[in-house]
N, C-alpha and C. Protein backbone atom coordinates (compact mmCIF):
# COMPACT_ATOMS: atom_id res chain seq x y z
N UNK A 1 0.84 -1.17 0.00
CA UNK A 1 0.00 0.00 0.00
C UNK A 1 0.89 1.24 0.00
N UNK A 2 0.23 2.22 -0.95
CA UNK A 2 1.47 3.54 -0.92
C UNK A 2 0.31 4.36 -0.36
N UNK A 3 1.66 5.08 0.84
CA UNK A 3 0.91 6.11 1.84
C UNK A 3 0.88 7.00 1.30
N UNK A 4 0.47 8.29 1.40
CA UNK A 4 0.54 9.68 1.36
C UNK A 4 0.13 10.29 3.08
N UNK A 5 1.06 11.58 3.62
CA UNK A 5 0.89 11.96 4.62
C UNK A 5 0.90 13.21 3.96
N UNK A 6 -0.16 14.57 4.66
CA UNK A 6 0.06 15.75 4.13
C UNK A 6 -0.94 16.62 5.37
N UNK A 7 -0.78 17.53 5.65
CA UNK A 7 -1.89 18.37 6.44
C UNK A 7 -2.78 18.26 5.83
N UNK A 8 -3.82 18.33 6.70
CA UNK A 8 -5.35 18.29 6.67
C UNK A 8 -6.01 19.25 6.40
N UNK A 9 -6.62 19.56 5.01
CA UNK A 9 -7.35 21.07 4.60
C UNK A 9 -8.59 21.15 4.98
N UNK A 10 -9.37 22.56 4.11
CA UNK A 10 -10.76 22.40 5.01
C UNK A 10 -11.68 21.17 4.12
N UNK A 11 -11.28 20.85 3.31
CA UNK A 11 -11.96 19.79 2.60
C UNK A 11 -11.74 18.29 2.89
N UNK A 12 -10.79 18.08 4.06
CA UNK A 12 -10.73 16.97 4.44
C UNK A 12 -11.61 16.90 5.95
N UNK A 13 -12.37 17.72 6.54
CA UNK A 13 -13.60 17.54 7.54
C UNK A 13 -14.31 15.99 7.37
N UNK A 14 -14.92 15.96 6.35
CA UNK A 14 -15.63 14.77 6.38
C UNK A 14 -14.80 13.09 6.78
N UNK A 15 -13.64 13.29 6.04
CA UNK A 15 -12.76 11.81 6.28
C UNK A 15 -11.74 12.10 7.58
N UNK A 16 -12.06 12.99 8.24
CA UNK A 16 -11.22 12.87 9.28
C UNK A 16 -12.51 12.67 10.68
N UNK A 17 -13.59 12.83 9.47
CA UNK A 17 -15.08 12.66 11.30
C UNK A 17 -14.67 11.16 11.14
N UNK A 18 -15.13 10.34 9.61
CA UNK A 18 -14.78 9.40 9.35
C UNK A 18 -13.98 8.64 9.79
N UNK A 19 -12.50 8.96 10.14
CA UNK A 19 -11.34 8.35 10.57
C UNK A 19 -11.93 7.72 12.37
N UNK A 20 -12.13 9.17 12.70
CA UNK A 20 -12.68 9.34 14.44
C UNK A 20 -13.60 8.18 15.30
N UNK A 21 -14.78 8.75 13.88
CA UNK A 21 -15.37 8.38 14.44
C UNK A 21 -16.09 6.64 14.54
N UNK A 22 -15.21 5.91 13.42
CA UNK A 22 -15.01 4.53 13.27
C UNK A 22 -14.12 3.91 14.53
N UNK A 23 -12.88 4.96 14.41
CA UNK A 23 -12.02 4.13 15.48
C UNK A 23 -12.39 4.45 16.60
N UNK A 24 -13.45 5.51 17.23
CA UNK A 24 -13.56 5.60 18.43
C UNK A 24 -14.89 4.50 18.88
N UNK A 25 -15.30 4.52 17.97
CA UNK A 25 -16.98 3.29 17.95
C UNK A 25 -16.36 2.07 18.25
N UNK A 26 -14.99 1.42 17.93
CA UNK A 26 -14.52 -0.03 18.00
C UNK A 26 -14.17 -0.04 19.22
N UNK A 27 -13.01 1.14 19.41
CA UNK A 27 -11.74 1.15 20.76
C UNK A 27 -12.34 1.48 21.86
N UNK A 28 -13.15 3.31 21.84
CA UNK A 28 -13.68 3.60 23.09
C UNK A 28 -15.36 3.23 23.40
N UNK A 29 -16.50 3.18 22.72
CA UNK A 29 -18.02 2.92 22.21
C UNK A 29 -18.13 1.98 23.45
N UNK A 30 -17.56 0.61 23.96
CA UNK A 30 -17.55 -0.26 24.80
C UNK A 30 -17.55 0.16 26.03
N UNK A 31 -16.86 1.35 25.94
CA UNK A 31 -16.74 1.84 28.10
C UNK A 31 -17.93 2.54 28.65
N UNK A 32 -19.04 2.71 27.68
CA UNK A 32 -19.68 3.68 27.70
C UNK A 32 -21.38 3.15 27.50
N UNK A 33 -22.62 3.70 28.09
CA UNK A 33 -23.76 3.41 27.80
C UNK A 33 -24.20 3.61 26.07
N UNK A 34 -25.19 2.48 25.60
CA UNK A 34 -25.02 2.90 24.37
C UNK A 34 -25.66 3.73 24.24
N UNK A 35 -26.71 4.51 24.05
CA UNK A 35 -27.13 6.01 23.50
C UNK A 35 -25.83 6.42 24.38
N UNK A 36 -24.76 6.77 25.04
CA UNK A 36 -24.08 7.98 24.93
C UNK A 36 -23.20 7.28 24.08
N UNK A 37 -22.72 6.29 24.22
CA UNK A 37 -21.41 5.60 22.74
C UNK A 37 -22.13 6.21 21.15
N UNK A 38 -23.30 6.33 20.96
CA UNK A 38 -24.38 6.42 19.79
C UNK A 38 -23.83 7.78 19.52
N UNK A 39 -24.36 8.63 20.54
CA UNK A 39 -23.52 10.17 20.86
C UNK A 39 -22.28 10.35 20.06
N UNK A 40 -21.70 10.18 20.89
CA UNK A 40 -20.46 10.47 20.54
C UNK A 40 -19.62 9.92 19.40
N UNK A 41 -20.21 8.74 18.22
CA UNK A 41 -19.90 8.67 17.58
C UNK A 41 -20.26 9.63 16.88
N UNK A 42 -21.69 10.26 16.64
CA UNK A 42 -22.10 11.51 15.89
C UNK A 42 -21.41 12.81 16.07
N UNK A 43 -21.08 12.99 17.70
CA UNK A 43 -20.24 14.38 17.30
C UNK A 43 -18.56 14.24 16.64
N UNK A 44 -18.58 13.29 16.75
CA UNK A 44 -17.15 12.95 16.52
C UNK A 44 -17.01 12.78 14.53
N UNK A 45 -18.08 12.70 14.11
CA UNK A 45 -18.28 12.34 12.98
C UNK A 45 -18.53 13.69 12.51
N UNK A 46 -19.20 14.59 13.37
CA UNK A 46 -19.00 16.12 12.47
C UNK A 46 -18.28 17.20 13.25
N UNK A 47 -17.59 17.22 13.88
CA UNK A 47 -16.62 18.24 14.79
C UNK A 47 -15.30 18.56 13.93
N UNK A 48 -14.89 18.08 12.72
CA UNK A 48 -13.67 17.82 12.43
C UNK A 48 -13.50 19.42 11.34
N UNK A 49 -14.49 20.11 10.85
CA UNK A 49 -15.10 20.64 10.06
C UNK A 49 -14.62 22.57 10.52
N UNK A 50 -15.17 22.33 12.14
CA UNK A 50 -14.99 23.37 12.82
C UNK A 50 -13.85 23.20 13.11
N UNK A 51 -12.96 22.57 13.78
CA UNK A 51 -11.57 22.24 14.17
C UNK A 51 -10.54 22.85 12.93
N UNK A 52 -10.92 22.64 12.17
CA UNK A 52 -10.07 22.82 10.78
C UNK A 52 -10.06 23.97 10.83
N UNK A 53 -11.46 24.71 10.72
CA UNK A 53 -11.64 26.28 10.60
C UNK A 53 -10.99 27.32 11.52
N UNK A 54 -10.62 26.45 12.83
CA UNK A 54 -9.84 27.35 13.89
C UNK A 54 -8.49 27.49 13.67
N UNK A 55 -8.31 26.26 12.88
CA UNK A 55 -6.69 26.38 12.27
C UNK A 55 -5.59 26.34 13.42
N UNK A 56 -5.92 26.52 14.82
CA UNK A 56 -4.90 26.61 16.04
C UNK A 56 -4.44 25.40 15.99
N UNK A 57 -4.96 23.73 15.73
CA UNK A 57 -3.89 22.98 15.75
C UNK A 57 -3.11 22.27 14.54
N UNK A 58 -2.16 21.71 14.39
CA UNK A 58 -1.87 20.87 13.05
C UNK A 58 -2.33 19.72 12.91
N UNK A 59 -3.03 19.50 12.11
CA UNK A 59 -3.46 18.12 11.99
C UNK A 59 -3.40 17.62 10.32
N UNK A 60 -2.67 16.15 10.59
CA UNK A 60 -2.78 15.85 9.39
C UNK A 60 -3.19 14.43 9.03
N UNK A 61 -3.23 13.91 7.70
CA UNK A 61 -4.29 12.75 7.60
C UNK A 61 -3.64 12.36 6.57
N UNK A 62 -3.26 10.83 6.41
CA UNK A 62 -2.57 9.48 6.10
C UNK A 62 -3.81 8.94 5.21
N UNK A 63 -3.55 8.80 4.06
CA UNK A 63 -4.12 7.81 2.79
C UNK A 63 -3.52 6.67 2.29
N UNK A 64 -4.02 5.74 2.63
CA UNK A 64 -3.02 4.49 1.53
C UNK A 64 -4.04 4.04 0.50
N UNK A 65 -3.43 4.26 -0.43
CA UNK A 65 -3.82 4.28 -1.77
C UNK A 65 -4.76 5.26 -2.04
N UNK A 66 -4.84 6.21 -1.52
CA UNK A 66 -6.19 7.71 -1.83
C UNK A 66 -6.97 7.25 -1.11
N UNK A 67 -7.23 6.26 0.25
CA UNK A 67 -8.20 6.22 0.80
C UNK A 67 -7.74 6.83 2.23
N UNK A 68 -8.08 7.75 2.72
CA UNK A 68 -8.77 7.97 4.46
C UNK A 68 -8.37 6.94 5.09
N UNK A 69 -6.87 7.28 6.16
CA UNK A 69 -7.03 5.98 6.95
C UNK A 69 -6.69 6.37 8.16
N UNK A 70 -6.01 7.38 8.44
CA UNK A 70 -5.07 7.65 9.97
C UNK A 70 -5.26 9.52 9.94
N UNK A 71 -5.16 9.94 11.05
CA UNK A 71 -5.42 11.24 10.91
C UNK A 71 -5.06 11.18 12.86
N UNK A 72 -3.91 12.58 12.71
CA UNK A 72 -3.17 13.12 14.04
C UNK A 72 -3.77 14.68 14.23
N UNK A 73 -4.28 15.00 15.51
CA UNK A 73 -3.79 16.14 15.50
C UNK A 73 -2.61 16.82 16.64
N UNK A 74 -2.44 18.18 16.71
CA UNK A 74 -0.89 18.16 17.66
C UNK A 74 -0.96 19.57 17.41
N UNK A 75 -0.35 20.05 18.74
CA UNK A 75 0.30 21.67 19.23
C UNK A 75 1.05 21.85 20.08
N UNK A 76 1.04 22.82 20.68
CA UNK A 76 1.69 23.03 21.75
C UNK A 76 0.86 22.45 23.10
N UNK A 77 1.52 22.12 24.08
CA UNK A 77 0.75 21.25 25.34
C UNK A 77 0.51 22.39 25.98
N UNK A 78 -1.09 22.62 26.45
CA UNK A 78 -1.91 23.02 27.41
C UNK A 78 -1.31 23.00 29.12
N UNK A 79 -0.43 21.73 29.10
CA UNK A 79 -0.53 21.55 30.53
C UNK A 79 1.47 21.70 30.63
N UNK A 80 2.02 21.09 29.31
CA UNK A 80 3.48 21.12 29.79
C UNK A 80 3.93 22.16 29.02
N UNK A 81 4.85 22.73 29.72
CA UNK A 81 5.51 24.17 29.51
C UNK A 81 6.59 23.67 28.26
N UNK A 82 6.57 24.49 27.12
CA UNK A 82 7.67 23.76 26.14
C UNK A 82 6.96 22.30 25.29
N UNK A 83 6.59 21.91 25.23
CA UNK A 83 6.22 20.20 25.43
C UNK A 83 5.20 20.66 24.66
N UNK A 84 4.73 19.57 23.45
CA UNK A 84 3.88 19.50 22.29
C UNK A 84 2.88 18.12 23.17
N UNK A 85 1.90 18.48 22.45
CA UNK A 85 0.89 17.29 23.24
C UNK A 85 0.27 16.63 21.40
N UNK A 86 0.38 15.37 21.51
CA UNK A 86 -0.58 14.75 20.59
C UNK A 86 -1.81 14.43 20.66
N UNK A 87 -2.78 15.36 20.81
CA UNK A 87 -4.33 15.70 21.49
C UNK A 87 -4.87 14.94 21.11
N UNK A 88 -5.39 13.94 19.46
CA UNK A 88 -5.83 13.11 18.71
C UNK A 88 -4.66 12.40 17.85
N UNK A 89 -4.96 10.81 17.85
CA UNK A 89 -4.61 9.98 17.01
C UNK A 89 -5.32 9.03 16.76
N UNK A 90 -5.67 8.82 15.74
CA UNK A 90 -6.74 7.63 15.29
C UNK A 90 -6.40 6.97 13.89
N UNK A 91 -7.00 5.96 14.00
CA UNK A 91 -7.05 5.12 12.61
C UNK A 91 -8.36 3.93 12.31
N UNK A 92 -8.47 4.66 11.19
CA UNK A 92 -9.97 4.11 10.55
C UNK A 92 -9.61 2.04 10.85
N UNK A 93 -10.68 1.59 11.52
CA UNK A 93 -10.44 -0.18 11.88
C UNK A 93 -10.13 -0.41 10.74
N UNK A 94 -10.40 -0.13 9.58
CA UNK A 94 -10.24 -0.78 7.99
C UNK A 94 -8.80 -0.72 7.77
N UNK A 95 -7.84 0.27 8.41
CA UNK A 95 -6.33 0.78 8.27
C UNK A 95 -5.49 -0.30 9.61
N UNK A 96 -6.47 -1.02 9.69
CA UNK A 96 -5.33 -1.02 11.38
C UNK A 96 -4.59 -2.47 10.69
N UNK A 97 -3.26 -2.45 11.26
CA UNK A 97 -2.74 -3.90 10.52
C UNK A 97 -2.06 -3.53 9.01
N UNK A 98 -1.85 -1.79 8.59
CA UNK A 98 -1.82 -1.79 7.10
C UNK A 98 -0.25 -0.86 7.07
N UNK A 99 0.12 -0.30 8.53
CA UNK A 99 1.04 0.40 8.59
C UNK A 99 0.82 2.05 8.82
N UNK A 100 -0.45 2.46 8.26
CA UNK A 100 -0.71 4.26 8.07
C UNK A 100 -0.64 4.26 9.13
N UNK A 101 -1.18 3.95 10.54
CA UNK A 101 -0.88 4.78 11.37
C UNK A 101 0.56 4.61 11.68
N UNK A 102 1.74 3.28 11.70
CA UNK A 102 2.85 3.95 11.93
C UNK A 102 3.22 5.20 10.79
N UNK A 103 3.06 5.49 10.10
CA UNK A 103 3.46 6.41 9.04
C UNK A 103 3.39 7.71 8.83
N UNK A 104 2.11 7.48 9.61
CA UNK A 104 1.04 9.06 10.31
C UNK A 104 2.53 9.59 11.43
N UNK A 105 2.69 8.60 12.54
CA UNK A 105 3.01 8.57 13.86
C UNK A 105 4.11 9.31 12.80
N UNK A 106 5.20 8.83 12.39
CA UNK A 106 6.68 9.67 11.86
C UNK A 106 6.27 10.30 11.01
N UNK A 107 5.75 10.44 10.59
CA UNK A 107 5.16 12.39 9.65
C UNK A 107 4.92 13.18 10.96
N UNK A 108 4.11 12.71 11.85
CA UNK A 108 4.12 13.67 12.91
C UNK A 108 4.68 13.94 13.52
N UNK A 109 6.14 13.07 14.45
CA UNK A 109 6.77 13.15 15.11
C UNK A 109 8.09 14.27 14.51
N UNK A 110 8.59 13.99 13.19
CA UNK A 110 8.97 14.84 12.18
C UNK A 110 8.29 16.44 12.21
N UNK A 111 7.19 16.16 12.01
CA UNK A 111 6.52 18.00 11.91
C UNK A 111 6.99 18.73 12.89
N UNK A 112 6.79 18.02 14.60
CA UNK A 112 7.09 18.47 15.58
C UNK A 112 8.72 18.85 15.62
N UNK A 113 9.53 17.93 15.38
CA UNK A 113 10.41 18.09 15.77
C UNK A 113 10.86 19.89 14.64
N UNK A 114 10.26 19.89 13.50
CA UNK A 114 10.64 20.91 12.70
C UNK A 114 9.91 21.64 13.31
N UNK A 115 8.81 21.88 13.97
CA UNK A 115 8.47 22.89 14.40
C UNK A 115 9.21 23.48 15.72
N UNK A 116 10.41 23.10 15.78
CA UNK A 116 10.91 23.16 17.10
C UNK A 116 10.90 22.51 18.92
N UNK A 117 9.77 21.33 18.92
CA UNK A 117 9.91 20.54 19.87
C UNK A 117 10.94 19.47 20.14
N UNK A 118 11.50 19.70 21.19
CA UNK A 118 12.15 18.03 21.73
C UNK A 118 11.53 17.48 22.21
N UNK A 119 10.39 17.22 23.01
CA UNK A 119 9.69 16.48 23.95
C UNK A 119 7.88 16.51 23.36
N UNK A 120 7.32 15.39 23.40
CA UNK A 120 5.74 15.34 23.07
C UNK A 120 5.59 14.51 23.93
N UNK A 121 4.17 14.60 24.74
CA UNK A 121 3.17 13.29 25.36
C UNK A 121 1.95 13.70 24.57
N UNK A 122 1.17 12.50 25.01
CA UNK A 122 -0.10 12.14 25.10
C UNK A 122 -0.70 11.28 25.72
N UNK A 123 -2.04 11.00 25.82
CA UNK A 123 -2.92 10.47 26.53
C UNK A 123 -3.37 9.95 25.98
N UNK A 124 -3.77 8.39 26.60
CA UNK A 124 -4.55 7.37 25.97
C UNK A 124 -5.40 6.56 27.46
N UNK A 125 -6.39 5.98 26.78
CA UNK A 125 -7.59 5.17 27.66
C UNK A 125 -6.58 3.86 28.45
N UNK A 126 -6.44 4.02 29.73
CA UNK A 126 -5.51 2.79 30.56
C UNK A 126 -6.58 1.47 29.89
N UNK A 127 -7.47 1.38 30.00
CA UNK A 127 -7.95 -0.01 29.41
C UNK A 127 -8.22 -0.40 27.66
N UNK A 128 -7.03 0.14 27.03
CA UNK A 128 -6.83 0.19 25.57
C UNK A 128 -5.25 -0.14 25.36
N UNK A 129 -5.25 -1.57 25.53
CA UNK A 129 -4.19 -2.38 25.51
C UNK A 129 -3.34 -2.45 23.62
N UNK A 130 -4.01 -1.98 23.15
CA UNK A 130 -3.95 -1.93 21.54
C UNK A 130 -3.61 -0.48 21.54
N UNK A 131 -3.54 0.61 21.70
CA UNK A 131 -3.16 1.73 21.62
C UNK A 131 -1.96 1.97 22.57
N UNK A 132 -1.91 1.56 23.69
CA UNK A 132 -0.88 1.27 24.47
C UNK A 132 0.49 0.77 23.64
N UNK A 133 0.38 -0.22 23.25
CA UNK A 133 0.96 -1.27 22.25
C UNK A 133 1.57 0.02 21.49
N UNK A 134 0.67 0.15 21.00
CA UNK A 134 1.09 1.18 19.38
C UNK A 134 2.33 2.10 19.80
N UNK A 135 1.68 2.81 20.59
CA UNK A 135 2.74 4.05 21.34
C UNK A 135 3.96 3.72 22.04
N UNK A 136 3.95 2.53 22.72
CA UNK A 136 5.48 1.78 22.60
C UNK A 136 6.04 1.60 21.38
N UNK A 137 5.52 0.89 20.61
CA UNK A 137 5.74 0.55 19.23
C UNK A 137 6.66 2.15 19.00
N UNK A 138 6.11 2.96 18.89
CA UNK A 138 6.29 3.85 18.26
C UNK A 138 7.76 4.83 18.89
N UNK A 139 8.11 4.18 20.33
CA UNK A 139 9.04 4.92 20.93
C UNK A 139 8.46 5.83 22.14
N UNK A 140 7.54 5.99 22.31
CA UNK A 140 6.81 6.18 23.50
C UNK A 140 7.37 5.64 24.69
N UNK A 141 6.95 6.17 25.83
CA UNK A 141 7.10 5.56 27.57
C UNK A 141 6.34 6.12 28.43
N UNK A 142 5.49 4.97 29.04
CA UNK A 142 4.46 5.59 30.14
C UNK A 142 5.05 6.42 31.16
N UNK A 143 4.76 7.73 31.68
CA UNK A 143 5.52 7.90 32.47
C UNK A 143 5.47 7.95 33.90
N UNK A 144 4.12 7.21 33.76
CA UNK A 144 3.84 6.70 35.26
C UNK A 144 2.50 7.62 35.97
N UNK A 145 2.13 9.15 34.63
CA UNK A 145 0.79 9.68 35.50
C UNK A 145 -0.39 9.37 35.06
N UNK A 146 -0.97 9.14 35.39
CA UNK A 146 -2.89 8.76 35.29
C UNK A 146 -3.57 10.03 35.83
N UNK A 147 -4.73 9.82 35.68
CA UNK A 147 -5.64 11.12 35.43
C UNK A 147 -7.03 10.70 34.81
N UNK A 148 -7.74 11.03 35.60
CA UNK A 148 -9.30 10.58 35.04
C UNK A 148 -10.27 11.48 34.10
N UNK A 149 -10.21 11.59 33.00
CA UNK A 149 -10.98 11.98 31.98
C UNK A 149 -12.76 11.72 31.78
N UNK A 150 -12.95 12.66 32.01
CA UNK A 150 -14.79 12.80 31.94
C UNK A 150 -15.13 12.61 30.53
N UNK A 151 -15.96 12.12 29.70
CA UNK A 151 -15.94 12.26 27.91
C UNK A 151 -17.07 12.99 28.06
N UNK A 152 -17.84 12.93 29.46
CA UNK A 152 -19.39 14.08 29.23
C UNK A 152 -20.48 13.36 30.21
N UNK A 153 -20.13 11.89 29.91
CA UNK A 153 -21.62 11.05 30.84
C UNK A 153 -21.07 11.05 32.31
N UNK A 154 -20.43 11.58 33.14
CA UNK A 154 -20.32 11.94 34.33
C UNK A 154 -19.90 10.45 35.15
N UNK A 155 -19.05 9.78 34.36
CA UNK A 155 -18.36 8.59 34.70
C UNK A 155 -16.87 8.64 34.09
N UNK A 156 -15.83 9.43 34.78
CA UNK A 156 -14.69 9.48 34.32
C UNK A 156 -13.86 8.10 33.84
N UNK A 157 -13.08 7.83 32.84
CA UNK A 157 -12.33 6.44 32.69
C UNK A 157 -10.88 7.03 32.85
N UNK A 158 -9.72 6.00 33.56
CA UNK A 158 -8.80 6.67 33.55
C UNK A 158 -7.72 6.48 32.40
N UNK A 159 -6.63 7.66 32.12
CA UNK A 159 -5.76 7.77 31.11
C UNK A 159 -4.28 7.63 31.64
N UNK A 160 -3.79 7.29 30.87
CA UNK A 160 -2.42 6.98 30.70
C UNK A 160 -1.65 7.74 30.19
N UNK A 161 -0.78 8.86 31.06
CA UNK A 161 0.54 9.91 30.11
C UNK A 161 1.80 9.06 29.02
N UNK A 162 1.88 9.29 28.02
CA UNK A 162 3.12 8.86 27.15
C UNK A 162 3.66 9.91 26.82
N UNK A 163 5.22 9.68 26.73
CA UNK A 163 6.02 10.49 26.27
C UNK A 163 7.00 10.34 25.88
N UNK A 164 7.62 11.00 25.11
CA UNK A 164 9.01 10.82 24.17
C UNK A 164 9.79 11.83 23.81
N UNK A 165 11.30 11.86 23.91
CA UNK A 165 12.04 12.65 23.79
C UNK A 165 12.56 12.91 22.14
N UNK A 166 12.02 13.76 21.00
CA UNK A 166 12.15 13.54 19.89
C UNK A 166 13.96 13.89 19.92
């Protein structure tokens, strides 16, 4: 499969709800009651649209063979001083097993580092043993903080800090 990695324009909204909101229905949809899993696949399926239009973060989106498969977004970290945070990473279930998201992961890790970062974390679901995986895979290291994340239904799940020294 030949990748293409490139930033995400305003015309890529639709395949990046797409990307979201498939992989969040497989990975996260399970922790959750279904009308709110139902939820949140829908906002997740059109939020990508407005995000673009704010332009404040970089996000970009991975095709193998011209199809929609992996899509990052990334800035500067909210919480660490200096330190880029990888806010979103996802990959469409149809991509998983195909390589785009490692491919996504070093286009991004690359952007950052040109944009002037040494250091990125992110956050992932502690009971998402497959994303865990990945982010080792990728050169990642837990760094030991947790933190409980609300998604909205007033039942926090807890997260896992990763991080890496680019």
């Amino acid at each position: 499969m030949l990748f293409t990695i490139a930033q995400a324009t305003a015309d890529d909204g639709d395949a990046l709800g797409e990307i979201h909101a498939e992989a969040w229905k497989v990975a996260y949809a399970p922790f959750f009651a279904t009308d709110f899993a139902e939820q949140g696949v829908r906002r997740r399926r059109t939020q990508w649209h407005e995000r673009l239009a704010q332009g404040k973060d970089t996000i970009m989106l991975a095709r193998g063979d011209g199809r929609p498969l992996a899509m990052s977004a990334f800035g500067t970290s909210p919480s660490k001083t200096g330190m880029a945070e990888i806010y979103s990473f996802y990959a469409h279930p149809d991509g998983w097993g195909t390589g785009a998201a490692g491919a996504l992961m070093t286009a991004t890790l690359a952007q950052l580092k040109e944009d002037g970062f040494d250091h990125v974390h992110l956050w992932t679901l502690h009971d998402t043993p497959q994303s865990r995986r990945f982010y080792t895979k990728c050169g990642f290291t837990e760094t030991g903080a947790l933190r409980d994340h609300d998604f909205g239904d007033g039942r926090p799940l807890a997260q896992v800090e990763f991080a890496l020294h680019l």
